[in-house]
PDB file of N, CA and C in Angstrom:
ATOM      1  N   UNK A   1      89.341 111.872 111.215  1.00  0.00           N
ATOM      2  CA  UNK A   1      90.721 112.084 111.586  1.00  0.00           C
ATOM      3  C   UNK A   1      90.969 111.924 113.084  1.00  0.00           C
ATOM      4  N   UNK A   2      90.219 112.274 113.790  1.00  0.00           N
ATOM      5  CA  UNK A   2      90.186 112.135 115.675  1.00  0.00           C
ATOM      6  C   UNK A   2      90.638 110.599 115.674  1.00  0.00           C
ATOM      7  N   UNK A   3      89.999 109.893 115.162  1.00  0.00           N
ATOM      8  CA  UNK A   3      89.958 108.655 115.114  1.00  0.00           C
ATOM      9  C   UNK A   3      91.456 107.998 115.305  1.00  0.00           C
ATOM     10  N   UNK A   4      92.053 108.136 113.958  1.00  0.00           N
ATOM     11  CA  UNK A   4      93.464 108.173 113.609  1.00  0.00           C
ATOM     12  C   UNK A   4      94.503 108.850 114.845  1.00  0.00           C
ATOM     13  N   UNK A   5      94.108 109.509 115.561  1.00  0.00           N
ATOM     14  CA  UNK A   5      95.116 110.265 116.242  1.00  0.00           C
ATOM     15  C   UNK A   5      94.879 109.728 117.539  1.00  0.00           C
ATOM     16  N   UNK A   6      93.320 109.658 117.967  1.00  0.00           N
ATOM     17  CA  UNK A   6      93.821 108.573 118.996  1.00  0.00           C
ATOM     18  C   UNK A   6      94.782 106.581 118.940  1.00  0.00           C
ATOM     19  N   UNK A   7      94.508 106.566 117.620  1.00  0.00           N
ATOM     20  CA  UNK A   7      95.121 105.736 117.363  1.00  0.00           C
ATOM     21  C   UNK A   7      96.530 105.721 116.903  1.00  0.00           C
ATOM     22  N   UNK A   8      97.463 106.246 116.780  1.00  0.00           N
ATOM     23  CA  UNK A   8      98.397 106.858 117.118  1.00  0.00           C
ATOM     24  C   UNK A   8      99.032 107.053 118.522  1.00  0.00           C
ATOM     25  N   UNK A   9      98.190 107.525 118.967  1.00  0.00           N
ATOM     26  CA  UNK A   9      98.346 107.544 120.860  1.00  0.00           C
ATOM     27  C   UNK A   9      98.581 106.653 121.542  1.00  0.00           C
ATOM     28  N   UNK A  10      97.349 105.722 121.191  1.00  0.00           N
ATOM     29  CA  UNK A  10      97.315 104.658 121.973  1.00  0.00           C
ATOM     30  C   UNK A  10      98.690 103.845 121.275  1.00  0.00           C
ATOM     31  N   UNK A  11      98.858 103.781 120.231  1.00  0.00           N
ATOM     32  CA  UNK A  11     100.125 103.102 119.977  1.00  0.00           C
ATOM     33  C   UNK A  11     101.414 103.251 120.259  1.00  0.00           C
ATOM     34  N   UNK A  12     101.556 104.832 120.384  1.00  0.00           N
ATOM     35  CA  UNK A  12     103.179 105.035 120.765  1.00  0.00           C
ATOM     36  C   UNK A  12     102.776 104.641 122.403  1.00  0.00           C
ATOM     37  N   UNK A  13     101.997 104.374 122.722  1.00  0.00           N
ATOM     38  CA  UNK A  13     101.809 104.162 124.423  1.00  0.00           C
ATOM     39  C   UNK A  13     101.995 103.228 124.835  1.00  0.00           C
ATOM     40  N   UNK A  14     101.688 101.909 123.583  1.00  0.00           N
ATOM     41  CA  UNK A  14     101.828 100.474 123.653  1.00  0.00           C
ATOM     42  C   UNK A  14     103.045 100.017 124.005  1.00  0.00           C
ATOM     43  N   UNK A  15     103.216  98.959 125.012  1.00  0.00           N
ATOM     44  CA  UNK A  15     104.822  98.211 125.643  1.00  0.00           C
ATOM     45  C   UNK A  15     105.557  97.748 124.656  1.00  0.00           C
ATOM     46  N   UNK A  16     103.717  97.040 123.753  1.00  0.00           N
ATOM     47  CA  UNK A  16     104.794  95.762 123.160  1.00  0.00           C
ATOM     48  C   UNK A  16     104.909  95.890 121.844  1.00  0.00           C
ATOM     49  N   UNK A  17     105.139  97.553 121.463  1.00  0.00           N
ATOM     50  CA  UNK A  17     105.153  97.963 120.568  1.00  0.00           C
ATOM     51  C   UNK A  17     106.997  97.811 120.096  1.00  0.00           C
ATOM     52  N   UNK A  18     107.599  97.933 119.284  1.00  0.00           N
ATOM     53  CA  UNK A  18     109.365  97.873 119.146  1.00  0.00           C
ATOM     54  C   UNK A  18     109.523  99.372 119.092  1.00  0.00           C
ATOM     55  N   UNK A  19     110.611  99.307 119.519  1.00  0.00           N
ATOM     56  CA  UNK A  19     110.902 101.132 119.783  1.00  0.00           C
ATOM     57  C   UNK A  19     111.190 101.271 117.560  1.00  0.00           C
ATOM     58  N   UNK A  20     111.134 100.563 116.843  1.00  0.00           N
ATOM     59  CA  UNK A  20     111.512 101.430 115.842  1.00  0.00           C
ATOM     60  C   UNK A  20     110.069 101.241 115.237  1.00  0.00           C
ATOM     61  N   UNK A  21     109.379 100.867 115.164  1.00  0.00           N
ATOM     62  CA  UNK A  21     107.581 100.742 115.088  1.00  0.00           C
ATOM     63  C   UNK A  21     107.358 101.954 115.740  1.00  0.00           C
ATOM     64  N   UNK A  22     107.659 102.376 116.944  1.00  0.00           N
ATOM     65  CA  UNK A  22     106.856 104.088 117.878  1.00  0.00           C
ATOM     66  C   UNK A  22     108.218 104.924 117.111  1.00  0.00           C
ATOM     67  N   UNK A  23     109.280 104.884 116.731  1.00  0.00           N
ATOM     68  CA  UNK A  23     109.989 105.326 116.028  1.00  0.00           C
ATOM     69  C   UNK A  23     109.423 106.078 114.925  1.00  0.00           C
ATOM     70  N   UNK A  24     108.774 105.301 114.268  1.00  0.00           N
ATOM     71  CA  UNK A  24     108.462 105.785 113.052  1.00  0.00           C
ATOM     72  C   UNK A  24     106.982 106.845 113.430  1.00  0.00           C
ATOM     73  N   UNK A  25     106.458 106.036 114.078  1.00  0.00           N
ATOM     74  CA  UNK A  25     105.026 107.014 114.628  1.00  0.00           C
ATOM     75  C   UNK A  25     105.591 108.592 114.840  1.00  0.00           C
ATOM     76  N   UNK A  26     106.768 108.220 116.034  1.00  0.00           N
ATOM     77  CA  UNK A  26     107.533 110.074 116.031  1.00  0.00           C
ATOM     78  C   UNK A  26     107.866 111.123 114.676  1.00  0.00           C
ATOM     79  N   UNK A  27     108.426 109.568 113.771  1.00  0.00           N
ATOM     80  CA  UNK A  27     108.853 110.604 112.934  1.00  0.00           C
ATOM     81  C   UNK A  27     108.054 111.376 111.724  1.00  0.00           C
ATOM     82  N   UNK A  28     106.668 110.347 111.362  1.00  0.00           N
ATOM     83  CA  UNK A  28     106.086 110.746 110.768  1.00  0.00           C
ATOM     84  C   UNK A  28     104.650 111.776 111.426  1.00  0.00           C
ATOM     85  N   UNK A  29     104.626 112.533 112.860  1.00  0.00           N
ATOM     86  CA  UNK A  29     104.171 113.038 113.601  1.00  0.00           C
ATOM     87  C   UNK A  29     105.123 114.636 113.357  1.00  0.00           C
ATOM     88  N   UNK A  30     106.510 114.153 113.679  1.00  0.00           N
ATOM     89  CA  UNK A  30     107.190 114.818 113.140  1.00  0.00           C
ATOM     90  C   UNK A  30     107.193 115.695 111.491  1.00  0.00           C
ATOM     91  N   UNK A  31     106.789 114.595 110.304  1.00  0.00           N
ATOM     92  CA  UNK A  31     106.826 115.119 109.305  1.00  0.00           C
ATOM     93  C   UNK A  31     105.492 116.197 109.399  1.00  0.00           C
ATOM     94  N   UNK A  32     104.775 115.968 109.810  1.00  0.00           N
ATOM     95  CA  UNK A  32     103.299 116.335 109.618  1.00  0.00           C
ATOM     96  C   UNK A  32     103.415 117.574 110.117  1.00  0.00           C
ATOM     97  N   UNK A  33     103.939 117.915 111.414  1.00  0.00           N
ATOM     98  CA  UNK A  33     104.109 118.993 112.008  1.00  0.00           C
ATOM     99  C   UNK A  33     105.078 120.148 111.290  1.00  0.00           C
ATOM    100  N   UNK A  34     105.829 119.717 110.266  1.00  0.00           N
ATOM    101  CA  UNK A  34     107.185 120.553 109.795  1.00  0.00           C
ATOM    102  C   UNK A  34     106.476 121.263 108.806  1.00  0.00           C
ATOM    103  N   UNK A  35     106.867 122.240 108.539  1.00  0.00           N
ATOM    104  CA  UNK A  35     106.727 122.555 107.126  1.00  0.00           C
ATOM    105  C   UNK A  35     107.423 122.578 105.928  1.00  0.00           C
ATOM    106  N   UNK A  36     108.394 121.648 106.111  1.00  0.00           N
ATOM    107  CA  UNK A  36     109.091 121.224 105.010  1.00  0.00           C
ATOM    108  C   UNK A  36     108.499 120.265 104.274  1.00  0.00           C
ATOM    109  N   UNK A  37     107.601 119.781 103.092  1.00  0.00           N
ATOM    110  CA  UNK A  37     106.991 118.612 103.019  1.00  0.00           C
ATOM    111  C   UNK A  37     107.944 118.194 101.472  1.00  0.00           C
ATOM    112  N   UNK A  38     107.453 117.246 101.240  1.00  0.00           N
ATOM    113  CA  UNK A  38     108.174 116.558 100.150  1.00  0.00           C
ATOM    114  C   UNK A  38     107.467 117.094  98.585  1.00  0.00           C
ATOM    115  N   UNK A  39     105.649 117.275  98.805  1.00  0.00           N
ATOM    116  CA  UNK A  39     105.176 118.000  97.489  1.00  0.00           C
ATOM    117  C   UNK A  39     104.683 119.330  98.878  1.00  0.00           C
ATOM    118  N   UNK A  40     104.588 120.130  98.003  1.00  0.00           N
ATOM    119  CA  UNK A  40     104.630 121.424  99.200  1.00  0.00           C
ATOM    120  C   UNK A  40     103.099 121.591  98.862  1.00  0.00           C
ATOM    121  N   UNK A  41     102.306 122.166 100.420  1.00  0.00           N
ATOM    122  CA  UNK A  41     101.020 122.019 100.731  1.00  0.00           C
ATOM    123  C   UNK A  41     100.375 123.333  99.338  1.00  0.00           C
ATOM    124  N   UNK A  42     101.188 123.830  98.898  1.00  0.00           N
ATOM    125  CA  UNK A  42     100.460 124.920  97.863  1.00  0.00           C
ATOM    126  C   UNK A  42      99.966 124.207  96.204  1.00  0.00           C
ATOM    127  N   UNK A  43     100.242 122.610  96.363  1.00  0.00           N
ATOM    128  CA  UNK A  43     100.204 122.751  95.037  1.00  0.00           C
ATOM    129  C   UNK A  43      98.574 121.824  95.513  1.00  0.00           C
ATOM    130  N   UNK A  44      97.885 121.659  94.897  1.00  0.00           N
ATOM    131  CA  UNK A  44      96.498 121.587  94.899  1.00  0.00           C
ATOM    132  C   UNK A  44      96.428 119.718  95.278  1.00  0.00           C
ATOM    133  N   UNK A  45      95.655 119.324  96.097  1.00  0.00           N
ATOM    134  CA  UNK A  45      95.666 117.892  96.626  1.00  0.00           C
ATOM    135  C   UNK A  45      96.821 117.356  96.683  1.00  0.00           C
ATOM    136  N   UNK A  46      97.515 117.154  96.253  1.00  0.00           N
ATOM    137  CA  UNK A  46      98.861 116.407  96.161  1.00  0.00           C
ATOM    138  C   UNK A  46      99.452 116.698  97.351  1.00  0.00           C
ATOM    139  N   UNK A  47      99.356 118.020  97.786  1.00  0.00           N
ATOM    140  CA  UNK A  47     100.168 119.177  98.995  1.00  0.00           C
ATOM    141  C   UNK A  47      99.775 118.145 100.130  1.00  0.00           C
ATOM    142  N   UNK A  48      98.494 117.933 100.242  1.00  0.00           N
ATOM    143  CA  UNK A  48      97.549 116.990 101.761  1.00  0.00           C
ATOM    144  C   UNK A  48      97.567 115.617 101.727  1.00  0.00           C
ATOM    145  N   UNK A  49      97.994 115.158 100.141  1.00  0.00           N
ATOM    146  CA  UNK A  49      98.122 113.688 100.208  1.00  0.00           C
ATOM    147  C   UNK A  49      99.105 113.158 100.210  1.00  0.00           C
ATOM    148  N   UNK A  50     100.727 113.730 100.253  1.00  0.00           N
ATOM    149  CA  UNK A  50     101.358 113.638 100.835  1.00  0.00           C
ATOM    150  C   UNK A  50     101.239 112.889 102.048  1.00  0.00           C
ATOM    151  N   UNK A  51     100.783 114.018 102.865  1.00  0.00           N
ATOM    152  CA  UNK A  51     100.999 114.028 104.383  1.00  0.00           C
ATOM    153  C   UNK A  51      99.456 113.159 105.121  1.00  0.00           C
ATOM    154  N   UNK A  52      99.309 112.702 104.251  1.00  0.00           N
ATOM    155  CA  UNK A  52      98.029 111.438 104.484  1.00  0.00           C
ATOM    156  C   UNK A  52      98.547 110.134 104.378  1.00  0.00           C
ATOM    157  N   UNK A  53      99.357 110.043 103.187  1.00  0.00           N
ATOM    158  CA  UNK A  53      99.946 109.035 103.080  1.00  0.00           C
ATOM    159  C   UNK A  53     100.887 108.474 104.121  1.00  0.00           C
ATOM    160  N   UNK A  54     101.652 109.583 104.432  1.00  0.00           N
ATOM    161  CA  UNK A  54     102.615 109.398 105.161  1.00  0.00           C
ATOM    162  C   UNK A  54     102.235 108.717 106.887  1.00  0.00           C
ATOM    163  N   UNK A  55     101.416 109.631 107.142  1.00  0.00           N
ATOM    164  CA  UNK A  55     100.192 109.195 108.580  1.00  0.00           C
ATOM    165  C   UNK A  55      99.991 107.575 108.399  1.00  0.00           C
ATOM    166  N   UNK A  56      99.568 107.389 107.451  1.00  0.00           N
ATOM    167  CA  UNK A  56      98.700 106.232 107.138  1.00  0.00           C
ATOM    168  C   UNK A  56      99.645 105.120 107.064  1.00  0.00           C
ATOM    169  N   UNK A  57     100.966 105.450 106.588  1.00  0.00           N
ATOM    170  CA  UNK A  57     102.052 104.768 105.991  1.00  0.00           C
ATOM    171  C   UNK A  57     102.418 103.758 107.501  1.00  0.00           C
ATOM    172  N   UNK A  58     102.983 105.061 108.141  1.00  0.00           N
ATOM    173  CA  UNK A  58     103.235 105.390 109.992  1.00  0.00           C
ATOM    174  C   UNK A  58     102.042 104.081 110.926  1.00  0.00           C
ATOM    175  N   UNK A  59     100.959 104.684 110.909  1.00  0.00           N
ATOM    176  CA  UNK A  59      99.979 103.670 111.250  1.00  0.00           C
ATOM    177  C   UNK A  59     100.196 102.614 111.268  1.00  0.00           C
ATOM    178  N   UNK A  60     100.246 101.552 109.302  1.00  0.00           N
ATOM    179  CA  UNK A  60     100.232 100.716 109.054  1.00  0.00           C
ATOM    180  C   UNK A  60     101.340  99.944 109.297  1.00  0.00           C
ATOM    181  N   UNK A  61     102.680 100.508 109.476  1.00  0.00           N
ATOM    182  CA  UNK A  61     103.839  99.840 110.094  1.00  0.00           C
ATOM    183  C   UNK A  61     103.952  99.490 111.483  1.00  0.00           C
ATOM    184  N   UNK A  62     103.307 100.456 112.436  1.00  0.00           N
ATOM    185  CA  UNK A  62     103.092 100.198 113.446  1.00  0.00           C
ATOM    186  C   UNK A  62     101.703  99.097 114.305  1.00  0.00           C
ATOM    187  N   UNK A  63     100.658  98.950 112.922  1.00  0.00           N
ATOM    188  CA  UNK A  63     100.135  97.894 113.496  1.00  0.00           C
ATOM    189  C   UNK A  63     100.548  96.508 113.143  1.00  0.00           C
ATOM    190  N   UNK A  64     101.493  96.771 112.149  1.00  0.00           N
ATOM    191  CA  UNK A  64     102.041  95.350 111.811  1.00  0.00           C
ATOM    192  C   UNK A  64     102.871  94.600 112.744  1.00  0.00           C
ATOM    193  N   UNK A  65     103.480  95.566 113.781  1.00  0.00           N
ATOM    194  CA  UNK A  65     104.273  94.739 114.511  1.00  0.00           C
ATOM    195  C   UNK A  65     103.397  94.394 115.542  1.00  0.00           C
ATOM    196  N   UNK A  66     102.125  94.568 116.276  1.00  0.00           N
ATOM    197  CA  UNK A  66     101.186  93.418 116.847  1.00  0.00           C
ATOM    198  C   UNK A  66     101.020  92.563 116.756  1.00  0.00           C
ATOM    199  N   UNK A  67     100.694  91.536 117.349  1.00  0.00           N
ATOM    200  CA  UNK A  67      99.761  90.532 116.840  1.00  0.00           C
ATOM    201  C   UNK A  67      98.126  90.622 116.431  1.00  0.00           C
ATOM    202  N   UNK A  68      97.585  89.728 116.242  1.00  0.00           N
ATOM    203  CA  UNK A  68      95.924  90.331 115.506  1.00  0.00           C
ATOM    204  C   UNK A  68      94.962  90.391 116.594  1.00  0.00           C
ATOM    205  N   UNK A  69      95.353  90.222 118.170  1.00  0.00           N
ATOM    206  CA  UNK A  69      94.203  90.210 118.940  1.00  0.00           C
ATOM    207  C   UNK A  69      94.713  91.588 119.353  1.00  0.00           C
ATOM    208  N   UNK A  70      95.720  91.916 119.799  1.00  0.00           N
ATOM    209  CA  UNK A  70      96.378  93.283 120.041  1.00  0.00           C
ATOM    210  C   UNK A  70      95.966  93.942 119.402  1.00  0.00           C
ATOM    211  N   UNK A  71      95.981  94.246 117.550  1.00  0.00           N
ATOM    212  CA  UNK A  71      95.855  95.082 116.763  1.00  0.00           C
ATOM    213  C   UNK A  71      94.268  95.599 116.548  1.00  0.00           C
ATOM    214  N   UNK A  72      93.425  94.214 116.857  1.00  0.00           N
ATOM    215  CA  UNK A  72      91.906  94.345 117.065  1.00  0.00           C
ATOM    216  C   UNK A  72      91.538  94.891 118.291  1.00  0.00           C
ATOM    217  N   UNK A  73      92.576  95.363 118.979  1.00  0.00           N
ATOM    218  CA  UNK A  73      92.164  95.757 120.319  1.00  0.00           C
ATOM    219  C   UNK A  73      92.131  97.306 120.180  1.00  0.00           C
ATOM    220  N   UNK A  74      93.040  97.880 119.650  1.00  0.00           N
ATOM    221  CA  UNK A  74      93.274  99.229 119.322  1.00  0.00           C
ATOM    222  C   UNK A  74      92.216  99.928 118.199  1.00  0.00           C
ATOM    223  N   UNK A  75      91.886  98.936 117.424  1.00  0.00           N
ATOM    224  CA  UNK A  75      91.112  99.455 116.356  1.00  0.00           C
ATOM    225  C   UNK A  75      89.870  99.485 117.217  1.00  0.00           C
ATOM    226  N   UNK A  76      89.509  98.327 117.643  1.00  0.00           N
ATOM    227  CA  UNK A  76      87.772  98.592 118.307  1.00  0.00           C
ATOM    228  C   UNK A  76      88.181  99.618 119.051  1.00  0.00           C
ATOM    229  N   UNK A  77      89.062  99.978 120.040  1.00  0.00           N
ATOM    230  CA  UNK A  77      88.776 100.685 121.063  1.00  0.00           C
ATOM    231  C   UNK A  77      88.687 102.163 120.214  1.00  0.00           C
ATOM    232  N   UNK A  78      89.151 102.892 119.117  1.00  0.00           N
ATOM    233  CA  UNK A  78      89.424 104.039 118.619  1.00  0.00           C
ATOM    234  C   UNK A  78      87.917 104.193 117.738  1.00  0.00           C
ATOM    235  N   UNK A  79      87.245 102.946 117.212  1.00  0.00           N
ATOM    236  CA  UNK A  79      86.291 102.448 116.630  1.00  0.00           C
ATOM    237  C   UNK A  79      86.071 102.619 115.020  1.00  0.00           C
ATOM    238  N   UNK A  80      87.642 101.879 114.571  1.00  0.00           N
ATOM    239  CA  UNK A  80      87.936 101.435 113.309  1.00  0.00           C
ATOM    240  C   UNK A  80      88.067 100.349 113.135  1.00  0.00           C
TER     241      UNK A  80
END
């Protein structure tokens, strides 16, 4: 998980990132932090995979708007 979060970092940090690409990074940083979730953390796995998905979701939108030497740049450096 360290992994993921510096990667995250380094992305909302990125220039040539589009503000609605670090947009979404906020908001799903945001979801994670709330305790309002969509399946609520009491019901057994579902509660955490939620909010995995959602991370992951966040991530994957935001490396899409790179290009592939950019996007390989962030992954080696976090070392994914």
């Amino acid at each position: 998980m360290p992994a993921y979060l510096k990667l995250a970092w380094r992305l909302a940090r990125d220039p040539l990132l589009s503000r609605a690409r670090r947009a979404a990074l906020v908001a799903a940083a945001g979801y994670l932090a709330s305790p309002i979730d969509l399946v609520p953390g009491v019901v057994p796995v579902l509660g955490q995979l939620d909010d995995v998905a959602v991370a992951l979701a966040a991530l994957r939108f935001a490396l899409a708007g790179l290009d592939t030497e950019r996007r390989r740049a962030h992954l080696d450096a976090v070392g994914l």
